[in-house]
Protein backbone atom coordinates (compact mmCIF):
# COMPACT_ATOMS: atom_id res chain seq x y z
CA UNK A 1 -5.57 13.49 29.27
CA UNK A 2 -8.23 11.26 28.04
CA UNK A 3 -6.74 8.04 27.11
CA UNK A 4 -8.76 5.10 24.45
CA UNK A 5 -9.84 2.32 25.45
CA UNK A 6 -7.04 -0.76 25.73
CA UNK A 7 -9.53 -2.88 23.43
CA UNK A 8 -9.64 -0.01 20.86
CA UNK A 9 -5.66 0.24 20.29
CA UNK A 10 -5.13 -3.84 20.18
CA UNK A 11 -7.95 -3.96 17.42
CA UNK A 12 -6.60 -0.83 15.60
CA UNK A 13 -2.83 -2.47 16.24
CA UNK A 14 -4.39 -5.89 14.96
CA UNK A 15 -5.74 -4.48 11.95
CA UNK A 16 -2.21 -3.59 10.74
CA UNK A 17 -0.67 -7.54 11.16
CA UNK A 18 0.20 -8.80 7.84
CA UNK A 19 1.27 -5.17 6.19
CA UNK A 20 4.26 -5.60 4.11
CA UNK A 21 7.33 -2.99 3.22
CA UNK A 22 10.54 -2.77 2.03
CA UNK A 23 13.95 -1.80 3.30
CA UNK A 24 16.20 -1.45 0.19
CA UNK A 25 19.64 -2.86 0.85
CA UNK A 26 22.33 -0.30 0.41
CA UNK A 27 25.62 0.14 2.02
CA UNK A 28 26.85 2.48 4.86
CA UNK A 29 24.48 5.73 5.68
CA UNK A 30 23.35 5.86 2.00
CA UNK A 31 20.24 7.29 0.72
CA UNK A 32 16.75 4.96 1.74
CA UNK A 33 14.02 6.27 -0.53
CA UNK A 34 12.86 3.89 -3.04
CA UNK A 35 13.04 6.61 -6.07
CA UNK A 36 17.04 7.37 -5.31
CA UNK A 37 17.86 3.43 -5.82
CA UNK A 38 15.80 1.86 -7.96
CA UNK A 39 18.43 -1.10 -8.98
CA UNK A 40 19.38 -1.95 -5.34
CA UNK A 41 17.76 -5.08 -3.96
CA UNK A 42 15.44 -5.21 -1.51
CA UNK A 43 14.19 -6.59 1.60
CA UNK A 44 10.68 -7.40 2.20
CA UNK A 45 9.29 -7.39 5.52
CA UNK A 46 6.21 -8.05 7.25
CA UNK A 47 4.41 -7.16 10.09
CA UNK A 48 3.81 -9.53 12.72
CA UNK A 49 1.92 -7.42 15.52
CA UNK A 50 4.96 -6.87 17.39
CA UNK A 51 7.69 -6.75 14.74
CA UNK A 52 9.23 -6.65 11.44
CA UNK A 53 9.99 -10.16 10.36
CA UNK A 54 11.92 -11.05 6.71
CA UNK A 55 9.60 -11.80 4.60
CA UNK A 56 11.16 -11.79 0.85
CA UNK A 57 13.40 -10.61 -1.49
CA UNK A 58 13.49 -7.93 -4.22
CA UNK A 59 15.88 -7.49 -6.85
CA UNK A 60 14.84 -3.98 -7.97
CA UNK A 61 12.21 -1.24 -7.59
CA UNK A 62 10.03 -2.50 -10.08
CA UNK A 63 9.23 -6.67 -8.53
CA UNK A 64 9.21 -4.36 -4.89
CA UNK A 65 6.09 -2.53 -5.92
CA UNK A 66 4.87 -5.75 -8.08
CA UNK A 67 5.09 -7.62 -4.36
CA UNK A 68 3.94 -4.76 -2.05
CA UNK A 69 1.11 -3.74 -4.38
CA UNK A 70 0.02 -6.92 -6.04
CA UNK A 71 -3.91 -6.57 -4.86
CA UNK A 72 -3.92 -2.85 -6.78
CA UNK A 73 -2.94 -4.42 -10.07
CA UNK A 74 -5.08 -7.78 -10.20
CA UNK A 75 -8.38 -6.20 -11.16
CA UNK A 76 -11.28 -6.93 -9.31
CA UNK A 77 -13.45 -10.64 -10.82
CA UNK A 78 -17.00 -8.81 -11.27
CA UNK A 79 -15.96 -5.56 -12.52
CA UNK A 80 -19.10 -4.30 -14.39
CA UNK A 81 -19.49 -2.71 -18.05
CA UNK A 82 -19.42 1.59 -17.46
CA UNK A 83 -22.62 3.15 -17.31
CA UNK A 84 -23.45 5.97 -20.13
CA UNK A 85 -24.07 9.47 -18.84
CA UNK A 86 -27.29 11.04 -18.79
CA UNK A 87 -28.45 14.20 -19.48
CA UNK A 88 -27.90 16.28 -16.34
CA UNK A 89 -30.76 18.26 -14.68
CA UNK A 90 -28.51 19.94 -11.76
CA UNK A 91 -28.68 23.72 -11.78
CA UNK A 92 -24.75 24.00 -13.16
CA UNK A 93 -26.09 22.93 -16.39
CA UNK A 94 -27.35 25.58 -19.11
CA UNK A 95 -31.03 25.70 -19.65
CA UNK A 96 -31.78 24.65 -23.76
C-alpha cells in the first residue's frame, strides 16, 4: 500500500479549516436533510482543523443557505460587459 506523504494530507486537511455547515435542529431520530425541514432552525458550524465548533444560528432554510453560501450570491467587483459572438469558422458550422 502506497501511503501520501504526511505534508500532503495536513495541507489538503488545512485547506478545509474555516468550511461552514449546518445541522438543522430537530427532535428525536427525525429526518436531517435540509429539503424535509425547511422551517426548523439551524445550527451553524465551523470547521476548526480538528472539529466542529458552533458557529451561528439559523432560523430557517432560507438565512442557512444565505450564511453558508454568501460568497456565491455577492457578485464578483470587476465583472466585465459580455462579449458578442462571432461568426464561427469551426467545421460544425454550414458552409454559405
Amino acid at each position: 500500500m502506497d501511503d501520501e506523504p504526511l505534508s500532503d494530507w495536513a495541507e489538503r486537511r488545512d485547506a478545509k479549516i474555516g468550511r461552514l455547515r449546518a445541522v438543522p435542529l430537530v427532535p428525536g431520530e427525525g429526518p436531517k436533510g435540509s429539503h424535509l425541514n425547511p422551517e426548523a432552525p439551524r445550527a451553524i458550524q465551523r470547521w476548526n482543523g480538528y472539529a466542529w465548533e458552533p458557529y451561528g444560528f439559523a432560523s430557517d432554510l432560507a438565512e442557512t443557505r444565505r450564511i453558508l453560501y454568501s460568497e456565491a450570491l455577492t457578485p464578483p467587483a470587476a465583472m466585465s460587459a459580455p462579449q458578442p459572438l462571432r461568426s464561427g469558422t469551426g467545421r460544425h458550422r454550414r458552409p454559405r
